[in-house]
PDB file of N, CA and C in Angstrom:
ATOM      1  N   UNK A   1      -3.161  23.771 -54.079  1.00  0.00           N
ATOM      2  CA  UNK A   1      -3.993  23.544 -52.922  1.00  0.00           C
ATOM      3  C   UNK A   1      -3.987  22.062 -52.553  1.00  0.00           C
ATOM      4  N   UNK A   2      -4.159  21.517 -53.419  1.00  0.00           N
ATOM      5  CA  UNK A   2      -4.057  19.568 -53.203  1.00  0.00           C
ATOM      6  C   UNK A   2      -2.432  19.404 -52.727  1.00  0.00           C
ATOM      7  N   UNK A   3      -2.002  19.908 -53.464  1.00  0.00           N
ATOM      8  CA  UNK A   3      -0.122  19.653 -52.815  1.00  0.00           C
ATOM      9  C   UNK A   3      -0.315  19.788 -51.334  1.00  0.00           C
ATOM     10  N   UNK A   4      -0.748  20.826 -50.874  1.00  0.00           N
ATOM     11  CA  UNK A   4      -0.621  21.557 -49.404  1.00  0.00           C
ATOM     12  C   UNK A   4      -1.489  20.253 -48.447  1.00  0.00           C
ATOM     13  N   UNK A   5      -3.076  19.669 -49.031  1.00  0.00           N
ATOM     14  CA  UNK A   5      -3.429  18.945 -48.126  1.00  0.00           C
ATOM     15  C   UNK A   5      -2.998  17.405 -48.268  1.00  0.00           C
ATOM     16  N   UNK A   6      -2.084  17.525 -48.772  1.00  0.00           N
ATOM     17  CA  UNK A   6      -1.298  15.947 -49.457  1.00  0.00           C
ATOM     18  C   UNK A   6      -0.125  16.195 -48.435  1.00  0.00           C
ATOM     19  N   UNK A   7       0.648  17.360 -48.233  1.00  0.00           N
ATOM     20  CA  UNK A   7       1.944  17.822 -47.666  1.00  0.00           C
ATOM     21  C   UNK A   7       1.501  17.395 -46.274  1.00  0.00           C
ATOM     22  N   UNK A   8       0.231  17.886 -45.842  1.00  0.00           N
ATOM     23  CA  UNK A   8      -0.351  18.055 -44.539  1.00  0.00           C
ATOM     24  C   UNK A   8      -0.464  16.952 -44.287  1.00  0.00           C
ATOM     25  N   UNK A   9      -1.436  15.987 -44.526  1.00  0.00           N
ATOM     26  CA  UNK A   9      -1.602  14.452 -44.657  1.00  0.00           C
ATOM     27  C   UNK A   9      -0.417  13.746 -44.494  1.00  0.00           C
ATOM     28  N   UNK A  10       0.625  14.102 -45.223  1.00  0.00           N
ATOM     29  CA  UNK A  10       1.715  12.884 -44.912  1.00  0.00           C
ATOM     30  C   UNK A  10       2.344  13.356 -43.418  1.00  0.00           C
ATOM     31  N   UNK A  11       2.380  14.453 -42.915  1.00  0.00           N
ATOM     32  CA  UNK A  11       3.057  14.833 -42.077  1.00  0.00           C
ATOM     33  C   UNK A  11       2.152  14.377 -40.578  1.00  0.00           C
ATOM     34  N   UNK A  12       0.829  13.997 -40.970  1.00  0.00           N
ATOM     35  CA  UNK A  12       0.168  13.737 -39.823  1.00  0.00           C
ATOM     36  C   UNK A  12      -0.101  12.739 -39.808  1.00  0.00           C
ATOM     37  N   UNK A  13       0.532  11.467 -41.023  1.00  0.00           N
ATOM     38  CA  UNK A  13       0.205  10.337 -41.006  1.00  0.00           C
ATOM     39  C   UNK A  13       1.179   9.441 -40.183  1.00  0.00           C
ATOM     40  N   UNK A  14       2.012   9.296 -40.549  1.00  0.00           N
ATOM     41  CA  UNK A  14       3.444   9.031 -39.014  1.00  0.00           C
ATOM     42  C   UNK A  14       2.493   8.812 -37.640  1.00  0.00           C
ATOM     43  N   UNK A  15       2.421  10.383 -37.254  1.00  0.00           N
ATOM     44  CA  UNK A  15       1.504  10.484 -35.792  1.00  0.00           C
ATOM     45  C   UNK A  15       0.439   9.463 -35.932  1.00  0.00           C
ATOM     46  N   UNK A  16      -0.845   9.378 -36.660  1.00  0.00           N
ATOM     47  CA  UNK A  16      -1.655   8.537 -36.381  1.00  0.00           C
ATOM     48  C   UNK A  16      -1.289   6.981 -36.508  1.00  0.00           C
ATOM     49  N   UNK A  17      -0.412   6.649 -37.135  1.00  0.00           N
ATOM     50  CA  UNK A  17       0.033   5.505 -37.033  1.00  0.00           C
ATOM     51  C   UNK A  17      -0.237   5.188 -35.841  1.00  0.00           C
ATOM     52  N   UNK A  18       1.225   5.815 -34.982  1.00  0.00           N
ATOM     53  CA  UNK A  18       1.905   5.832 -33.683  1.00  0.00           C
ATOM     54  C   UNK A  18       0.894   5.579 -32.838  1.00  0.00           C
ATOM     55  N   UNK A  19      -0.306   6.124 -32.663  1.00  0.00           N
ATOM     56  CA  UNK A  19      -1.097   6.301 -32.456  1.00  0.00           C
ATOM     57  C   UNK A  19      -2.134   4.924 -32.402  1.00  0.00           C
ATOM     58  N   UNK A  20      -2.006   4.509 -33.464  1.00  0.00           N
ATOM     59  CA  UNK A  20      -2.988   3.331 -33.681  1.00  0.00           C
ATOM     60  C   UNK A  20      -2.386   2.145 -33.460  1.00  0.00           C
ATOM     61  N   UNK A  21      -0.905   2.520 -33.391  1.00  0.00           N
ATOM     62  CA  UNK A  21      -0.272   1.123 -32.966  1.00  0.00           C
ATOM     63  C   UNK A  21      -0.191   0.805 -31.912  1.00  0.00           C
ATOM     64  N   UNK A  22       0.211   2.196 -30.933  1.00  0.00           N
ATOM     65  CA  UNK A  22      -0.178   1.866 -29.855  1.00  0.00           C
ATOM     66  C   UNK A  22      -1.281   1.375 -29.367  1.00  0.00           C
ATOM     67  N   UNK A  23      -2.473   2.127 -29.434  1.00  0.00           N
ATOM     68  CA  UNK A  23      -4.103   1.473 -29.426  1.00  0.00           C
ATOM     69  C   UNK A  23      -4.174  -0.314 -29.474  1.00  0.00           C
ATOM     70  N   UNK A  24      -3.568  -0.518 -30.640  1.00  0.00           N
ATOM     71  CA  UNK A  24      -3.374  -2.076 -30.898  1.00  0.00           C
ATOM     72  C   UNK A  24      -2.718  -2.777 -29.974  1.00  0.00           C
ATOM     73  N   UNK A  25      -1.569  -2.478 -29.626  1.00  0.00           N
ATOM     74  CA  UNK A  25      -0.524  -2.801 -28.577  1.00  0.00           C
ATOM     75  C   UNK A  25      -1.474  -3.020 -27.165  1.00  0.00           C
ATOM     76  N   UNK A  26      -2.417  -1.841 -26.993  1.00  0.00           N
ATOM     77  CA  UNK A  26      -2.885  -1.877 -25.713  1.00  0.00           C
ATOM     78  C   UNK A  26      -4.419  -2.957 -25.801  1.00  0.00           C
ATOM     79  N   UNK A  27      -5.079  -2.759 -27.272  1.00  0.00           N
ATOM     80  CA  UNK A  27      -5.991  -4.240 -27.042  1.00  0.00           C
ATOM     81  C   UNK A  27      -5.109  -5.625 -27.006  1.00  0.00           C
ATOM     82  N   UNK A  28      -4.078  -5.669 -27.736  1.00  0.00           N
ATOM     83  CA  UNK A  28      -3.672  -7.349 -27.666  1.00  0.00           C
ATOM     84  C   UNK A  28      -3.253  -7.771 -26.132  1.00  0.00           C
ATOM     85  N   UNK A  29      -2.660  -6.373 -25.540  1.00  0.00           N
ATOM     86  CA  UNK A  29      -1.875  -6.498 -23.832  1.00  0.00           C
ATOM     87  C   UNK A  29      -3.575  -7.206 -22.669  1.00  0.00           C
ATOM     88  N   UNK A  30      -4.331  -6.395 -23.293  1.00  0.00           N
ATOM     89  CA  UNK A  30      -5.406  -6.679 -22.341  1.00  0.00           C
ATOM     90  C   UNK A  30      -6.447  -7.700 -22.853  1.00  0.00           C
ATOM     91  N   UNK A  31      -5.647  -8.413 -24.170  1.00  0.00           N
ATOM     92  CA  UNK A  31      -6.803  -9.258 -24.152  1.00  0.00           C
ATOM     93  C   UNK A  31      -5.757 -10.764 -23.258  1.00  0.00           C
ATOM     94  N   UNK A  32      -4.668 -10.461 -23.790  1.00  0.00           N
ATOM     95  CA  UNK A  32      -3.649 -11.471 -23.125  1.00  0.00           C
ATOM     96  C   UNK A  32      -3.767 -11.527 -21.499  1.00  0.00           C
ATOM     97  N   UNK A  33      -4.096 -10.354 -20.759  1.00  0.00           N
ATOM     98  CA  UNK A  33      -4.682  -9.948 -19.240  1.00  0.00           C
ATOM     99  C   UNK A  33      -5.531 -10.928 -19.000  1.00  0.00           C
ATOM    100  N   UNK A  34      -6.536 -10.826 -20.097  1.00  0.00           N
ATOM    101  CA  UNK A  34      -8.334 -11.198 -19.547  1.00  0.00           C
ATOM    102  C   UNK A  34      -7.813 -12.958 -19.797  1.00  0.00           C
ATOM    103  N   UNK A  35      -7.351 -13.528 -20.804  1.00  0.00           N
ATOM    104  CA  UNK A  35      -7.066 -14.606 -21.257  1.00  0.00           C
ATOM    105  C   UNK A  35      -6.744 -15.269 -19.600  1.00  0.00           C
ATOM    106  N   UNK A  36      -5.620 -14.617 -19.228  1.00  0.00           N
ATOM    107  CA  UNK A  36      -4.534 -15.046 -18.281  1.00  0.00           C
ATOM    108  C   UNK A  36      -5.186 -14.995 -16.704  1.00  0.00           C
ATOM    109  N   UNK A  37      -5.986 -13.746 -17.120  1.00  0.00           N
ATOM    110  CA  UNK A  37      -7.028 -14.524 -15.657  1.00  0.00           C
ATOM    111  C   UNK A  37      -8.235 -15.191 -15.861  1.00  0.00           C
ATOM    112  N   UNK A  38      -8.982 -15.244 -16.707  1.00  0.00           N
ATOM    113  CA  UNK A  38      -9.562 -16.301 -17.320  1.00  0.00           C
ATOM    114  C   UNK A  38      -8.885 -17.892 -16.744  1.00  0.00           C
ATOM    115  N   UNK A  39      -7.805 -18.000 -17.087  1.00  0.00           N
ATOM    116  CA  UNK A  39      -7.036 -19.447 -17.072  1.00  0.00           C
ATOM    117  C   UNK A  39      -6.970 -19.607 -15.609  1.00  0.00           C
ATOM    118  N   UNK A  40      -6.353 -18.296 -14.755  1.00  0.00           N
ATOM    119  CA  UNK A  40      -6.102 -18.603 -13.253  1.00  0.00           C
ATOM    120  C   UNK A  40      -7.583 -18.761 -12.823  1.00  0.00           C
ATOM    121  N   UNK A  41      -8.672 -18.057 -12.980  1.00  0.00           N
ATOM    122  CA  UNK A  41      -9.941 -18.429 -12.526  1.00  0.00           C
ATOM    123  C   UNK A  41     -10.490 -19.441 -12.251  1.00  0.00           C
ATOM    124  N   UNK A  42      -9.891 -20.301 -13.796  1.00  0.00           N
ATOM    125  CA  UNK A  42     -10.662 -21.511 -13.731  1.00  0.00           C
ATOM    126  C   UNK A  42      -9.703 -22.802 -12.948  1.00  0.00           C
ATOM    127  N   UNK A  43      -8.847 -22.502 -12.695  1.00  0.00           N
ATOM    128  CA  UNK A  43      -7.743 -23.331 -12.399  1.00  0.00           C
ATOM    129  C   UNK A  43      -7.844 -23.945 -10.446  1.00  0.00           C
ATOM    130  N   UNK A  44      -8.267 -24.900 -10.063  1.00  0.00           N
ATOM    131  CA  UNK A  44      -8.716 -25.238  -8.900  1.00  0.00           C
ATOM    132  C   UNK A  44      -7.023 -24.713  -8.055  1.00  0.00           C
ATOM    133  N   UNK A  45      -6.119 -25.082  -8.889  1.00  0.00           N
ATOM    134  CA  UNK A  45      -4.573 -24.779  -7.654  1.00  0.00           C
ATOM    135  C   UNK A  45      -4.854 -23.117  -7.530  1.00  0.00           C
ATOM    136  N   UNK A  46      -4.879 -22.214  -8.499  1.00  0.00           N
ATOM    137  CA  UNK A  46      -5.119 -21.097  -7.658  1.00  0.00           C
ATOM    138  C   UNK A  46      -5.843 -20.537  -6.655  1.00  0.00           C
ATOM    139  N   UNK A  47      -7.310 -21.520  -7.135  1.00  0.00           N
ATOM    140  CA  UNK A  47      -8.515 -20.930  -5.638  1.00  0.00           C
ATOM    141  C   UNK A  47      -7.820 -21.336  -4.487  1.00  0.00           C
ATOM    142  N   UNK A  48      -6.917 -22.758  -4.297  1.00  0.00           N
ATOM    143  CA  UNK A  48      -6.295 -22.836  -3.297  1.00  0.00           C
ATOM    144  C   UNK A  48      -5.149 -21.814  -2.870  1.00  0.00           C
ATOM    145  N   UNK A  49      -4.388 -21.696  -3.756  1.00  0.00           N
ATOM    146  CA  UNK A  49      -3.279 -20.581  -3.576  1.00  0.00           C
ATOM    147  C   UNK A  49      -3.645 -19.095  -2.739  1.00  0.00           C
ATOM    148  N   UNK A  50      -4.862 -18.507  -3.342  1.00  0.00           N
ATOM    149  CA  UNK A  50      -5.532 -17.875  -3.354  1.00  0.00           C
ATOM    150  C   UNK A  50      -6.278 -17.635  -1.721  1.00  0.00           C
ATOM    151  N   UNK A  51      -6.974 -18.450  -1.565  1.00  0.00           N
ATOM    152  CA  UNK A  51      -7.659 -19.425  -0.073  1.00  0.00           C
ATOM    153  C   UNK A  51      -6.589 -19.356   1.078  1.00  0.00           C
ATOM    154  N   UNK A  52      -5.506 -20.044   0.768  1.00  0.00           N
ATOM    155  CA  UNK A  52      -4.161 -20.376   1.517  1.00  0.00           C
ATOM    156  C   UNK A  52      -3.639 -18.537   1.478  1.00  0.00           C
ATOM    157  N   UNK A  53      -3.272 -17.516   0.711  1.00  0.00           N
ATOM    158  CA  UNK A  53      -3.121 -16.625   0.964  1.00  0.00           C
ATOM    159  C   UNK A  53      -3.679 -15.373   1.784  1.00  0.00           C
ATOM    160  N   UNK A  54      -4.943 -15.753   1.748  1.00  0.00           N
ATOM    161  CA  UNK A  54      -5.894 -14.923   2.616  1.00  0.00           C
ATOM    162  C   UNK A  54      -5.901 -15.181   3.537  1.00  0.00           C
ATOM    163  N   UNK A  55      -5.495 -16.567   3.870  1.00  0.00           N
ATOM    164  CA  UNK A  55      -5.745 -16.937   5.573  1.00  0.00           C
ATOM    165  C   UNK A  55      -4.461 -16.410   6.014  1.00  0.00           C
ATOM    166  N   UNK A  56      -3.495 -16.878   5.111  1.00  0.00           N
ATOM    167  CA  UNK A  56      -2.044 -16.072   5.714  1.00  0.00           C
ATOM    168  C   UNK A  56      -1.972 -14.417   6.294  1.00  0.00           C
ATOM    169  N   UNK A  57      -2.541 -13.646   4.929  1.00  0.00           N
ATOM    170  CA  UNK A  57      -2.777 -12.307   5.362  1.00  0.00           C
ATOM    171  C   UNK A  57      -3.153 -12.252   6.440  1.00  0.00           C
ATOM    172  N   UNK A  58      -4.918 -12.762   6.853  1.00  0.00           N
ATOM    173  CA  UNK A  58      -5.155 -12.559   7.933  1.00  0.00           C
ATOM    174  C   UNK A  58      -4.596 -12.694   9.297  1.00  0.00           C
ATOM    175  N   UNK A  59      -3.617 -13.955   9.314  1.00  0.00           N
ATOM    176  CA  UNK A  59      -3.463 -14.261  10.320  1.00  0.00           C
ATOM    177  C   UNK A  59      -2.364 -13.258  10.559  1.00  0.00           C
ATOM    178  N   UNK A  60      -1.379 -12.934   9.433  1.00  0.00           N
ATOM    179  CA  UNK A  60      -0.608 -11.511   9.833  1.00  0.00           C
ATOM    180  C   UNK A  60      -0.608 -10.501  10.127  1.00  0.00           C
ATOM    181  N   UNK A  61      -2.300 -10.252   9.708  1.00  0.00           N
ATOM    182  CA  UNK A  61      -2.698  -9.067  10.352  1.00  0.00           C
ATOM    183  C   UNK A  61      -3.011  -9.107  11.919  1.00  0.00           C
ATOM    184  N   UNK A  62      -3.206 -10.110  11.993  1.00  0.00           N
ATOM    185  CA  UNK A  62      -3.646 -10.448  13.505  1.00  0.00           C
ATOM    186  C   UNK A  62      -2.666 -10.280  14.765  1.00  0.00           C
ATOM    187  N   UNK A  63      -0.980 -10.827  14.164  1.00  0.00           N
ATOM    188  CA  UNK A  63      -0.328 -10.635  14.882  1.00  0.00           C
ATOM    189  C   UNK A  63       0.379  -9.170  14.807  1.00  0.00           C
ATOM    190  N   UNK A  64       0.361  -8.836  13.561  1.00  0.00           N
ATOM    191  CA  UNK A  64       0.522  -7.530  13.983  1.00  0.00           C
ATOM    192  C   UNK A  64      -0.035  -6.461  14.797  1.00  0.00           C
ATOM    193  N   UNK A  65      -1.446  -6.804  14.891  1.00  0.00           N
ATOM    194  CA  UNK A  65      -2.036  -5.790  15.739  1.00  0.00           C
ATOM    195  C   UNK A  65      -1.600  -6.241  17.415  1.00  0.00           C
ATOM    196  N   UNK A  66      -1.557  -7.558  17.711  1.00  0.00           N
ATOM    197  CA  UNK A  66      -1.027  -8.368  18.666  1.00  0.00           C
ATOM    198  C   UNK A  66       0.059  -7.278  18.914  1.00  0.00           C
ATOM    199  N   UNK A  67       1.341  -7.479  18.278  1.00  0.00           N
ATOM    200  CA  UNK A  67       2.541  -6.615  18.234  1.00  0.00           C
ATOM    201  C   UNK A  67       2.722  -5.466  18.393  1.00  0.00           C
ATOM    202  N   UNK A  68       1.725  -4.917  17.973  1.00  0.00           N
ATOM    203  CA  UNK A  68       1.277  -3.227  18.752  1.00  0.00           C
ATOM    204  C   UNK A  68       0.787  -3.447  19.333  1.00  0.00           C
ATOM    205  N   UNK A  69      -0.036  -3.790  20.117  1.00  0.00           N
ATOM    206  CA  UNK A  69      -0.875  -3.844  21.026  1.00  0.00           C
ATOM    207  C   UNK A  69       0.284  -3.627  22.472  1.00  0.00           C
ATOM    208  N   UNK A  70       1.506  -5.252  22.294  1.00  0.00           N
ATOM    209  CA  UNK A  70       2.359  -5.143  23.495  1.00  0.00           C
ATOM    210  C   UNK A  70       3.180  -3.716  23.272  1.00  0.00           C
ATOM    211  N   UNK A  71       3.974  -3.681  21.752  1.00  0.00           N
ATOM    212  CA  UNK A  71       4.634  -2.609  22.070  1.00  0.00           C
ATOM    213  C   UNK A  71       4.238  -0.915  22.431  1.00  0.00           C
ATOM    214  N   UNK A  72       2.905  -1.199  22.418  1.00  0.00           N
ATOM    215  CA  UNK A  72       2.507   0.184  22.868  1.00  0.00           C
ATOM    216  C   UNK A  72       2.546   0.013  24.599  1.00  0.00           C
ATOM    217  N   UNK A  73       1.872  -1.473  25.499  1.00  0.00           N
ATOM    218  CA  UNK A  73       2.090  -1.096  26.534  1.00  0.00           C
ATOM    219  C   UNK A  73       2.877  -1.508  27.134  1.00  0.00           C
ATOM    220  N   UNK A  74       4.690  -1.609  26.338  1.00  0.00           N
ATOM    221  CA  UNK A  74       5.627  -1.633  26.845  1.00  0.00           C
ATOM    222  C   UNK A  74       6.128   0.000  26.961  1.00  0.00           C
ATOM    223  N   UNK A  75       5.702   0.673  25.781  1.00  0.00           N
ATOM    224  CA  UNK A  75       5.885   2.315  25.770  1.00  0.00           C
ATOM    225  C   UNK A  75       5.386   2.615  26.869  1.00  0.00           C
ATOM    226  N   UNK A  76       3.961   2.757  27.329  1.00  0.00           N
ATOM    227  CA  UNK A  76       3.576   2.958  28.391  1.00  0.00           C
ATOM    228  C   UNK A  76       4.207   2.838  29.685  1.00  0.00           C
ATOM    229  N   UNK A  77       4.965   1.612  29.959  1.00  0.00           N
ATOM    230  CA  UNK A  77       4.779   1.197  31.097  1.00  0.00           C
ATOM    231  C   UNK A  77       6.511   1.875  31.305  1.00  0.00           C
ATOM    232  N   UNK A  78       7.254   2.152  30.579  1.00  0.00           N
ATOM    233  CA  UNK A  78       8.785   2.464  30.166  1.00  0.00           C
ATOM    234  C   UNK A  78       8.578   4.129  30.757  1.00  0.00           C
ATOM    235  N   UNK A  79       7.547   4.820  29.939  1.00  0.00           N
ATOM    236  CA  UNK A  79       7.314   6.692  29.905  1.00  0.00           C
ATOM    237  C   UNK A  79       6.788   6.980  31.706  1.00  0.00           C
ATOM    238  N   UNK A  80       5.751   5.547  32.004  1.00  0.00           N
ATOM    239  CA  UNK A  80       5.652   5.514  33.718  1.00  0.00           C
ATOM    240  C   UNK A  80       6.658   5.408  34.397  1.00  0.00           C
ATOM    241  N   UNK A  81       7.471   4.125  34.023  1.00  0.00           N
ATOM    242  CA  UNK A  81       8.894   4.407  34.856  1.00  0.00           C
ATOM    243  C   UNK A  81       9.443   5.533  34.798  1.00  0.00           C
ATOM    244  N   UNK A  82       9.528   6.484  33.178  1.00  0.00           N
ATOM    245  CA  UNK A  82      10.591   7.381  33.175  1.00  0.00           C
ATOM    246  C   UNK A  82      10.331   8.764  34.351  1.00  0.00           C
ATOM    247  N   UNK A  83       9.138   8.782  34.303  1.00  0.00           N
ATOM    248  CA  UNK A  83       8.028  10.089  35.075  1.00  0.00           C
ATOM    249  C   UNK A  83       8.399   9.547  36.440  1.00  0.00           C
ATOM    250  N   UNK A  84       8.284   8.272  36.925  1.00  0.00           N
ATOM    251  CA  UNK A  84       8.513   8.081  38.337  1.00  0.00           C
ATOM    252  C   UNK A  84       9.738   8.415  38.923  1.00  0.00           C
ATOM    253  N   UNK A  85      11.093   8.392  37.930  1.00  0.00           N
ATOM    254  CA  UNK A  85      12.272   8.485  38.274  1.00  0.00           C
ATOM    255  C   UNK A  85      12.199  10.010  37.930  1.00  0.00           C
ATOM    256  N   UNK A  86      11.586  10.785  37.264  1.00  0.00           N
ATOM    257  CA  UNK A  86      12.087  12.369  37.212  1.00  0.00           C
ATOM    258  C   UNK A  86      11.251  12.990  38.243  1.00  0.00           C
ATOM    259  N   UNK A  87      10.304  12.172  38.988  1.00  0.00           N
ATOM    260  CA  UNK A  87       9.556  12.814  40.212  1.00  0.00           C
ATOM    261  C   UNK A  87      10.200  12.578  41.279  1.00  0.00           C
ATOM    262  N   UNK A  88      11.053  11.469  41.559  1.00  0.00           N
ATOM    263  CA  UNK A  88      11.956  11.185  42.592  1.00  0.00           C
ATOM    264  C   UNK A  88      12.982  12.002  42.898  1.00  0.00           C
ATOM    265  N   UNK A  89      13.459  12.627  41.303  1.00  0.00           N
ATOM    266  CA  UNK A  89      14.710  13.246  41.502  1.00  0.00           C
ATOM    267  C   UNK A  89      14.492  14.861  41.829  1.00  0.00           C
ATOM    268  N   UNK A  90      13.636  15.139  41.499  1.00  0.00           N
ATOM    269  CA  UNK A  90      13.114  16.676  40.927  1.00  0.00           C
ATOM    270  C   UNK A  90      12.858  16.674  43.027  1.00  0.00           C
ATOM    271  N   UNK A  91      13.313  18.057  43.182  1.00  0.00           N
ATOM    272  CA  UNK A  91      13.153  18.682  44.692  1.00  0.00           C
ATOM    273  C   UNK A  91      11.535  19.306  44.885  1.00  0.00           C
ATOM    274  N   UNK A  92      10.991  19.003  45.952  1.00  0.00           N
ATOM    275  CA  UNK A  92       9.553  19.566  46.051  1.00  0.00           C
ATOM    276  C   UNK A  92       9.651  20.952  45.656  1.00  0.00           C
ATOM    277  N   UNK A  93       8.694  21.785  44.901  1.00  0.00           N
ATOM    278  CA  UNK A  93       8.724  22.814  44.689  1.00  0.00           C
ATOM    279  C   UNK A  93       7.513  23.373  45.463  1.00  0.00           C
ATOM    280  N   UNK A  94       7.988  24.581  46.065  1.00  0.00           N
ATOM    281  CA  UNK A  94       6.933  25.154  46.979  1.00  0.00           C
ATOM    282  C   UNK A  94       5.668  25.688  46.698  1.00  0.00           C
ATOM    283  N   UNK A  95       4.443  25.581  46.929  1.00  0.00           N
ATOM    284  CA  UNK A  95       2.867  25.964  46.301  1.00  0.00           C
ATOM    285  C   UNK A  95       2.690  24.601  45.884  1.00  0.00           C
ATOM    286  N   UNK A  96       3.242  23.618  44.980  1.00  0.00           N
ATOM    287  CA  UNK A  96       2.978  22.687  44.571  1.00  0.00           C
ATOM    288  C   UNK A  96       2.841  21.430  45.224  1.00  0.00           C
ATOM    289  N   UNK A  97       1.620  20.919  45.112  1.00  0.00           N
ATOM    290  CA  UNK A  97       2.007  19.675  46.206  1.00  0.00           C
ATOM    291  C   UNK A  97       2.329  18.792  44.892  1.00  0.00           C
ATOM    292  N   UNK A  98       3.361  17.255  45.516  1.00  0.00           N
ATOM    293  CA  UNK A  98       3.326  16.152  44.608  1.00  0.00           C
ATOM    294  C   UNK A  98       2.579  15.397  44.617  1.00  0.00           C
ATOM    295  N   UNK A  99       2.097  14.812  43.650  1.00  0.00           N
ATOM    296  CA  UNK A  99       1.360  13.624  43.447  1.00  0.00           C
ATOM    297  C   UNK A  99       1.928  12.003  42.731  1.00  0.00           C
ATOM    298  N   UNK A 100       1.102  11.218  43.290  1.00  0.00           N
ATOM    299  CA  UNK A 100       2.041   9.969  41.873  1.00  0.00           C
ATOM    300  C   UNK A 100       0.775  10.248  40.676  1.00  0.00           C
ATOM    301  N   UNK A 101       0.170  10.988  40.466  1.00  0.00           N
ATOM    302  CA  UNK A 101      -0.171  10.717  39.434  1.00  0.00           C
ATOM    303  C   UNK A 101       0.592  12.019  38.161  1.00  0.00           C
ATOM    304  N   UNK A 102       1.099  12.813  38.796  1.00  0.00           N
ATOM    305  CA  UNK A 102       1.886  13.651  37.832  1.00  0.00           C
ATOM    306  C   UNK A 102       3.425  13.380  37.099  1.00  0.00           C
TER     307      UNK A 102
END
């Protein structure tokens, strides 16, 4: 009976290793994390880096919406031309009156 939970034991000891080493692996990774922003926190060039990046974002966001903004009412104004030229071409159809707004 002791053989069997000795047999058992070694066979599940491997796994918990694996197990615990990993565990270990993952506190030293995240204490090296906390360390490493710890250091950038305190570090005055990153608040600038940091500062200087946000304004960048923003201002890219800005022109991007800028950038849609025209290319939508260049779409617009392109799908008006296209409608004006297929109303020009298209023959009155009878019952229907034309309009420019169709």
């Amino acid at each position: 009976m002791r053989r069997d939970r000795e047999a058992a034991g070694r066979a599940i000891g491997p796994a918990r290793q694996a197990g615990a080493v990993r565990q270990h692996r993952r506190v030293v990774w995240s204490l090296i994390g906390l360390k490493v922003a710890g250091d950038v926190l305190c570090s005055r060039r990153s608040h600038e880096l940091a500062i200087v990046g946000a304004i960048m974002a923003a201002a890219l966001a800005h022109q991007a919406r800028e950038n849609q903004a025209q290319m939508l009412a260049r779409l617009i104004a392109w799908d008006r031309r296209q409608r004006q030229a297929l109303h020009r071409r298209l023959p009155a159809r009878p019952g229907r009156r034309r309009t420019g707004s169709d």
